[in-house]
Protein backbone atom coordinates (compact mmCIF):
# COMPACT_ATOMS: atom_id res chain seq x y z
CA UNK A 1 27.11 23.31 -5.59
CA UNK A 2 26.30 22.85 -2.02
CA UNK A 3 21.88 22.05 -1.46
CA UNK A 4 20.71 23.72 1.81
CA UNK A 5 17.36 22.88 3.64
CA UNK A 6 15.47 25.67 5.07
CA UNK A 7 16.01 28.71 3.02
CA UNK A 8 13.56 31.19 5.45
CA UNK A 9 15.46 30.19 8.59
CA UNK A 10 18.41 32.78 10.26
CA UNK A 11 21.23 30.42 8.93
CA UNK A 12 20.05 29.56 5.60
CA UNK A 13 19.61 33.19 5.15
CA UNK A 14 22.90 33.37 5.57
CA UNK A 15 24.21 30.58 3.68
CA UNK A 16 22.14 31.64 0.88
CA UNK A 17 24.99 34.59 0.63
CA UNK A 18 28.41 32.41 0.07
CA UNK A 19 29.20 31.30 -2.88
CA UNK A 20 28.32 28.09 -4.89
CA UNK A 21 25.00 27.86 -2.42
CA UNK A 22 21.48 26.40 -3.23
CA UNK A 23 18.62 27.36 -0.51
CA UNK A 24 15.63 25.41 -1.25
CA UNK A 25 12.31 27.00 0.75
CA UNK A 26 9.68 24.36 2.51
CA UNK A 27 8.01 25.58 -1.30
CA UNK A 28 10.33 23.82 -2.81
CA UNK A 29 10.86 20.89 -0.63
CA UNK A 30 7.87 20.30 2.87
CA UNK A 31 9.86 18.07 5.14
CA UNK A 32 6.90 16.98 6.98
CA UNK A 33 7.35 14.75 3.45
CA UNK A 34 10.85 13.29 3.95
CA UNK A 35 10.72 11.02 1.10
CA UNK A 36 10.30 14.49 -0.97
CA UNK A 37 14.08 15.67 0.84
CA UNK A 38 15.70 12.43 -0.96
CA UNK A 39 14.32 13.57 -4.24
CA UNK A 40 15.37 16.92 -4.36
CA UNK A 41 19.13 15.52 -3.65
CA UNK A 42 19.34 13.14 -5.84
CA UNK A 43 17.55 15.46 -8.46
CA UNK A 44 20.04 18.37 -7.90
CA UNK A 45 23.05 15.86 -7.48
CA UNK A 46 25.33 18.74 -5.02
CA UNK A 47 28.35 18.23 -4.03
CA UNK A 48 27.49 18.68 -0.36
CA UNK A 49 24.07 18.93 1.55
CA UNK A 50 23.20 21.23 4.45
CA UNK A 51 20.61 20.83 6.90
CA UNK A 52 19.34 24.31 8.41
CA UNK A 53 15.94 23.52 8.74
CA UNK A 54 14.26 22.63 11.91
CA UNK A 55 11.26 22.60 13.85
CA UNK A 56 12.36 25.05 16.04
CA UNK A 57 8.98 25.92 18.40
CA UNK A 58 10.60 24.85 21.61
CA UNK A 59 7.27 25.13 23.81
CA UNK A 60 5.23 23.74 20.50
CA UNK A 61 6.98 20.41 20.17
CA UNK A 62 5.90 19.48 23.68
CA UNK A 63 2.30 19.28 21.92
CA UNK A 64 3.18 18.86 18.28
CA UNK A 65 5.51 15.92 18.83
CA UNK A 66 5.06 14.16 15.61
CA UNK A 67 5.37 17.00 13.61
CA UNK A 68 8.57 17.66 15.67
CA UNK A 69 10.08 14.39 14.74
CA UNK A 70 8.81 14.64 11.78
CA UNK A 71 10.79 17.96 10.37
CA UNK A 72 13.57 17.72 13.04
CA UNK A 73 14.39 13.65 12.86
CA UNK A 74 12.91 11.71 9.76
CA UNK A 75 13.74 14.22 7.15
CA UNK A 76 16.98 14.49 8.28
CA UNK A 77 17.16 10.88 8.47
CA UNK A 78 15.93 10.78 4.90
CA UNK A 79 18.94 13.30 3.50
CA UNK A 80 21.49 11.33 5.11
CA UNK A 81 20.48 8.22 3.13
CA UNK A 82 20.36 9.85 -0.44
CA UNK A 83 23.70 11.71 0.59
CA UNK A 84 24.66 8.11 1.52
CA UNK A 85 23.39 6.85 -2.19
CA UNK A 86 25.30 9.74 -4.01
CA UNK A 87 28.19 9.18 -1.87
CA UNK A 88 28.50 13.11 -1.00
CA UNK A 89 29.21 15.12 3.06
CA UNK A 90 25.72 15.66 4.34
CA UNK A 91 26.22 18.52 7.69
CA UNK A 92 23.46 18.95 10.00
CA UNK A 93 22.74 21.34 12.83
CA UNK A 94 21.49 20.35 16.11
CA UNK A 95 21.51 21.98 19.37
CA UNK A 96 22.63 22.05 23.10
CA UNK A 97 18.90 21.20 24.28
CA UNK A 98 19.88 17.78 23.50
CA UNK A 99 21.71 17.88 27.07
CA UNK A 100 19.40 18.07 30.95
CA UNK A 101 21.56 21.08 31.77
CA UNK A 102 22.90 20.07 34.76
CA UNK A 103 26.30 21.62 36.50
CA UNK A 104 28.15 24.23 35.24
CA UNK A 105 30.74 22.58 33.24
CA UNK A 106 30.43 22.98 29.58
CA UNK A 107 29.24 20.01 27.63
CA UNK A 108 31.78 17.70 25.53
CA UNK A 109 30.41 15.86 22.38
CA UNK A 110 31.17 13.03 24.64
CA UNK A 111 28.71 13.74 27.31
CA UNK A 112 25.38 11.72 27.01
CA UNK A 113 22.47 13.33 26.32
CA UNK A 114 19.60 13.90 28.29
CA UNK A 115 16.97 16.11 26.75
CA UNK A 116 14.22 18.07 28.53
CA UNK A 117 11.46 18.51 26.38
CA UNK A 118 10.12 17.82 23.53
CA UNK A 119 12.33 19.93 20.67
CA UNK A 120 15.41 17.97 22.29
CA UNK A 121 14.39 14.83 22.12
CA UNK A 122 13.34 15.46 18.12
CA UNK A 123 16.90 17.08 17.53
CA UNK A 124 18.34 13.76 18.96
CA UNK A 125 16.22 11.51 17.39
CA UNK A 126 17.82 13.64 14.53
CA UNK A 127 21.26 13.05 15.51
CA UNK A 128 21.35 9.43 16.36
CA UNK A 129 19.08 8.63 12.91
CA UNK A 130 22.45 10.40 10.87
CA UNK A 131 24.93 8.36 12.62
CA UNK A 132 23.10 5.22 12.14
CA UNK A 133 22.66 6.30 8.76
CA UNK A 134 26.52 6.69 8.04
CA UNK A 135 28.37 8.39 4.86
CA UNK A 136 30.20 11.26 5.95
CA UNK A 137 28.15 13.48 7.79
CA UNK A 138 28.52 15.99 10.50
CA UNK A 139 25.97 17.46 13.52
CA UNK A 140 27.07 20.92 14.50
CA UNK A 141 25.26 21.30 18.29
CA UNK A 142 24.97 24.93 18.34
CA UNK A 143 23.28 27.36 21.02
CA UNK A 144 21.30 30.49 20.86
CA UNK A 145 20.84 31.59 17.43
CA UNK A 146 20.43 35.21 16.44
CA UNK A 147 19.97 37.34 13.36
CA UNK A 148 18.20 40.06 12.12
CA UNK A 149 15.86 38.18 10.82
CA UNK A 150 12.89 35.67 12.16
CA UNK A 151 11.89 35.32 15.59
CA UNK A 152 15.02 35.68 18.16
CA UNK A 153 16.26 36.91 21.34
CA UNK A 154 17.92 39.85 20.24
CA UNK A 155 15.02 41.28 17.87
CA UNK A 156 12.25 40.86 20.89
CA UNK A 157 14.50 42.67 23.09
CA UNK A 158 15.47 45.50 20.98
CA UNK A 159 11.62 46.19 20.86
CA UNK A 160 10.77 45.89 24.23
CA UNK A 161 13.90 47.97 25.25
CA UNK A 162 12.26 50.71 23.30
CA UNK A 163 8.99 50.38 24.84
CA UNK A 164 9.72 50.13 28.45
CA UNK A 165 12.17 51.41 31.08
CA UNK A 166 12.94 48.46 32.77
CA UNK A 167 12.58 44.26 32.06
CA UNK A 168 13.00 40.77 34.77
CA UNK A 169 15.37 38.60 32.11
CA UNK A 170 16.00 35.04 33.36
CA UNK A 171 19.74 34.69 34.61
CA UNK A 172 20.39 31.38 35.53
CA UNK A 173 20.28 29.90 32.54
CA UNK A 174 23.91 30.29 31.02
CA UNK A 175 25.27 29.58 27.31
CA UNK A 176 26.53 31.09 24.38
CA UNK A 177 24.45 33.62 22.12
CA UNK A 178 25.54 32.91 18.50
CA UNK A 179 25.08 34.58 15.46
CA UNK A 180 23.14 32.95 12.48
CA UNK A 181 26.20 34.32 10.15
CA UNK A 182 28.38 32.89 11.83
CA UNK A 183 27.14 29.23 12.14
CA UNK A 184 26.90 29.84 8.29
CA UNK A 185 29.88 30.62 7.14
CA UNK A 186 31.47 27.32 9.50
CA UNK A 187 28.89 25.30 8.05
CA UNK A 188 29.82 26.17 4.71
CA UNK A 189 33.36 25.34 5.69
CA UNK A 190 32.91 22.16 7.17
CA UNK A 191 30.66 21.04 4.67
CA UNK A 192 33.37 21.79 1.47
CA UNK A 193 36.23 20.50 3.61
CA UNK A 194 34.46 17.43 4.07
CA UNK A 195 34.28 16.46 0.64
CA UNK A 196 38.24 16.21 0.21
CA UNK A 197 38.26 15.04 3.62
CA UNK A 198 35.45 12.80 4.71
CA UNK A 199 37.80 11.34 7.74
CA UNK A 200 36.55 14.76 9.59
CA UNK A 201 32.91 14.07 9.61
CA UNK A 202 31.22 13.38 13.14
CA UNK A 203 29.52 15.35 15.92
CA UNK A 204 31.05 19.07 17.12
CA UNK A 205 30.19 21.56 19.06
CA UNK A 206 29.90 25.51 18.50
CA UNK A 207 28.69 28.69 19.67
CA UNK A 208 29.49 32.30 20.91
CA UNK A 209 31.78 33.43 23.30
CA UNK A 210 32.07 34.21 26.16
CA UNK A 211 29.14 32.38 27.80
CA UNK A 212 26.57 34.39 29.22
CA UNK A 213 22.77 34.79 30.63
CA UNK A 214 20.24 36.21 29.10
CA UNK A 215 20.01 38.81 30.99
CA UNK A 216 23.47 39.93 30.29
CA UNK A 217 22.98 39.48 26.77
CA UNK A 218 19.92 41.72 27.07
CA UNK A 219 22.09 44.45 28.80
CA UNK A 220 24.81 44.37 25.95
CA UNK A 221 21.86 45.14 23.49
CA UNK A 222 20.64 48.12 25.39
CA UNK A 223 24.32 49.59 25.65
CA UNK A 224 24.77 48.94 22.36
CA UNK A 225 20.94 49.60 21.18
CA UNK A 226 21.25 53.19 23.27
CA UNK A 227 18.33 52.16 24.73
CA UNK A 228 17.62 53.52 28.62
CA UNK A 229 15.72 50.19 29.89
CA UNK A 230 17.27 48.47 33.30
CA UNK A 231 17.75 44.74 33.51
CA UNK A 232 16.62 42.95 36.43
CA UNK A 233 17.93 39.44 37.20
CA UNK A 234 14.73 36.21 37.71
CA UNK A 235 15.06 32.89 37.94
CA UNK A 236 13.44 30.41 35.42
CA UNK A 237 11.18 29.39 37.95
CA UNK A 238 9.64 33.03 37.82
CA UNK A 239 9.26 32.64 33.61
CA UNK A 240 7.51 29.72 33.83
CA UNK A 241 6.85 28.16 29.84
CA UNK A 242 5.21 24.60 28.42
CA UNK A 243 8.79 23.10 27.55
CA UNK A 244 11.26 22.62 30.15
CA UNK A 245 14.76 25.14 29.74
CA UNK A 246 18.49 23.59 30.47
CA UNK A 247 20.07 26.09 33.14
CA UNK A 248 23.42 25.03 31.57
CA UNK A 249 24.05 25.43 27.79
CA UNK A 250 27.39 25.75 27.60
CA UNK A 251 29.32 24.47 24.55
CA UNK A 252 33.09 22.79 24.82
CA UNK A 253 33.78 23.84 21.45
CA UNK A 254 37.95 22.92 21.12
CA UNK A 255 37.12 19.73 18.67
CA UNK A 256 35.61 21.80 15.61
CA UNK A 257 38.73 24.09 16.38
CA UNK A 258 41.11 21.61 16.62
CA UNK A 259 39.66 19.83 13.55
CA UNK A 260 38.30 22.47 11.32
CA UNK A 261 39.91 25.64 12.73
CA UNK A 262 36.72 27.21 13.54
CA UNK A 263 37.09 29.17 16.46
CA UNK A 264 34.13 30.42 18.49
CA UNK A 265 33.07 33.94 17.37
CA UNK A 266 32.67 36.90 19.29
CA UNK A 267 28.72 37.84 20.05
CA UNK A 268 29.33 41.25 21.08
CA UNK A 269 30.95 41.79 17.76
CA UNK A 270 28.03 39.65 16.05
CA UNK A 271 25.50 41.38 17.59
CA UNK A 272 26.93 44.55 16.73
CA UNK A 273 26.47 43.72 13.25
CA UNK A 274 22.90 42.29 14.01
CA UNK A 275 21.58 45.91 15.27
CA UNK A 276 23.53 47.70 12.45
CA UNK A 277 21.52 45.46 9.91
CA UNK A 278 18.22 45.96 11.90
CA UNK A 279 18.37 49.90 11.75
């Protein structure tokens, strides 16, 4: 049986659908409490553990730092050691705000971080605590996440779409939209392949192709939505928010492919799926 944090989030929605899964719900487990996260593994005694839970208020964490860390680096920290104890693959997600967005290039899970704001920093705190930890773990960076369910990108636009005839969407900050499913079902994989073969654990990178902007991703849901509303192109400077945005968030994703043969998935195709599930 594989134990997975965060059973309201988009991805542990979706793990909660393959086979041989456990979702436990902040109900079950608060990890504001991390010392309650090492209990519930060593109670349930999986074969794997998955991390999907986060903090994931981006423009909260600048003022709810400790809480942050909290949820998004000392639990985390806390199922790495009892994975550790029971000697079992504990995977992780994390995400490409750990990185100052600079350039153009997309980033390499060699590349040294640099967060922005406040979310990042907790999601590296996150990372580093699981390395120092040790076992065999991995940290999937991922980018973008969407679903048809909870609070995203593609549900806010598929509303507003419907409500107005034209929106500004910010298009200079570039990555790649992925789908909650998707991130799933490699998690999954990663997380069973790692317990016959623990060499593979460390940190990867994943997300949707082909990068885009938001704004282009907004235009793809209204062709695909049917919905009549015209996309103009801002700048983040004209949507300011409290937290800080990398312009660049795109993902060099050829090491989980290389060692996991998890390609990157199609968003169009994803997304597809998404509005076919939402109506």
């Amino acid at each position: 049986m594989i134990l997975v944090f965060g059973a309201s989030g988009q991805v542990a929605r979706a793990l909660g659908l393959l086979p041989d899964v456990r979702c436990l719900s902040r109900a079950d487990v608060d990890l504001e409490y991390p010392l309650n996260c090492a209990e519930a593994i060593a109670m349930h005694r999986p074969a794997a553990v998955i991390n999907a839970a986060a903090y994931t208020q981006v423009d909260g964490a600048e003022t709810d730092a400790a809480r942050a860390h909290m949820i998004n680096a000392a639990a985390p920290e806390a199922m790495a050691e009892a994975c550790l104890e029971l000697g079992v693959p504990f995977v992780s997600l994390s995400t490409d705000y750990v990185f100052d967005g600079s350039g153009d290039a997309p980033w390499s899970e060699t590349d040294t971080p640099a967060p922005l704001n406040g979310y990042g920093r907790s999601k590296l705190a996150g990372e580093q605590a699981i390395a120092q930890v040790g076992g065999t773990w991995a940290v999937m960076r991922t980018s973008w996440v969407v679903s048809a369910h909870g609070g995203n990108f593609v549900k806010t636009m598929r509303r507003l779409g419907a409500e107005r005839d034209a929106l500004n969407v910010v298009a200079d900050q570039i990555g790649g939209l992925t789908p909650a499913r998707d991130i799933a079902r490699a998690c999954h994989h990663m997380a069973k392949t790692l317990i016959s073969e623990p060499d593979k654990g460390g940190l990867y990178h994943f997300s949707g192709a082909e990068d885009a902007s938001w704004a282009d991703v907004a235009r793809e849901i209204f062709v695909q939505a049917k919905l009549a509303c015209t996309v103009t192109d801002i700048p983040t400077t004209q949507y300011p928010t409290p937290a800080q945005r990398p312009l660049n968030s795109r993902l060099d994703c050829h090491k989980i492919d290389a060692m996991f043969g998890l390609k990157r998935p199609d968003w169009r195709a994803g997304l597809a799926d998404i509005l076919d599930e939402l109506a």
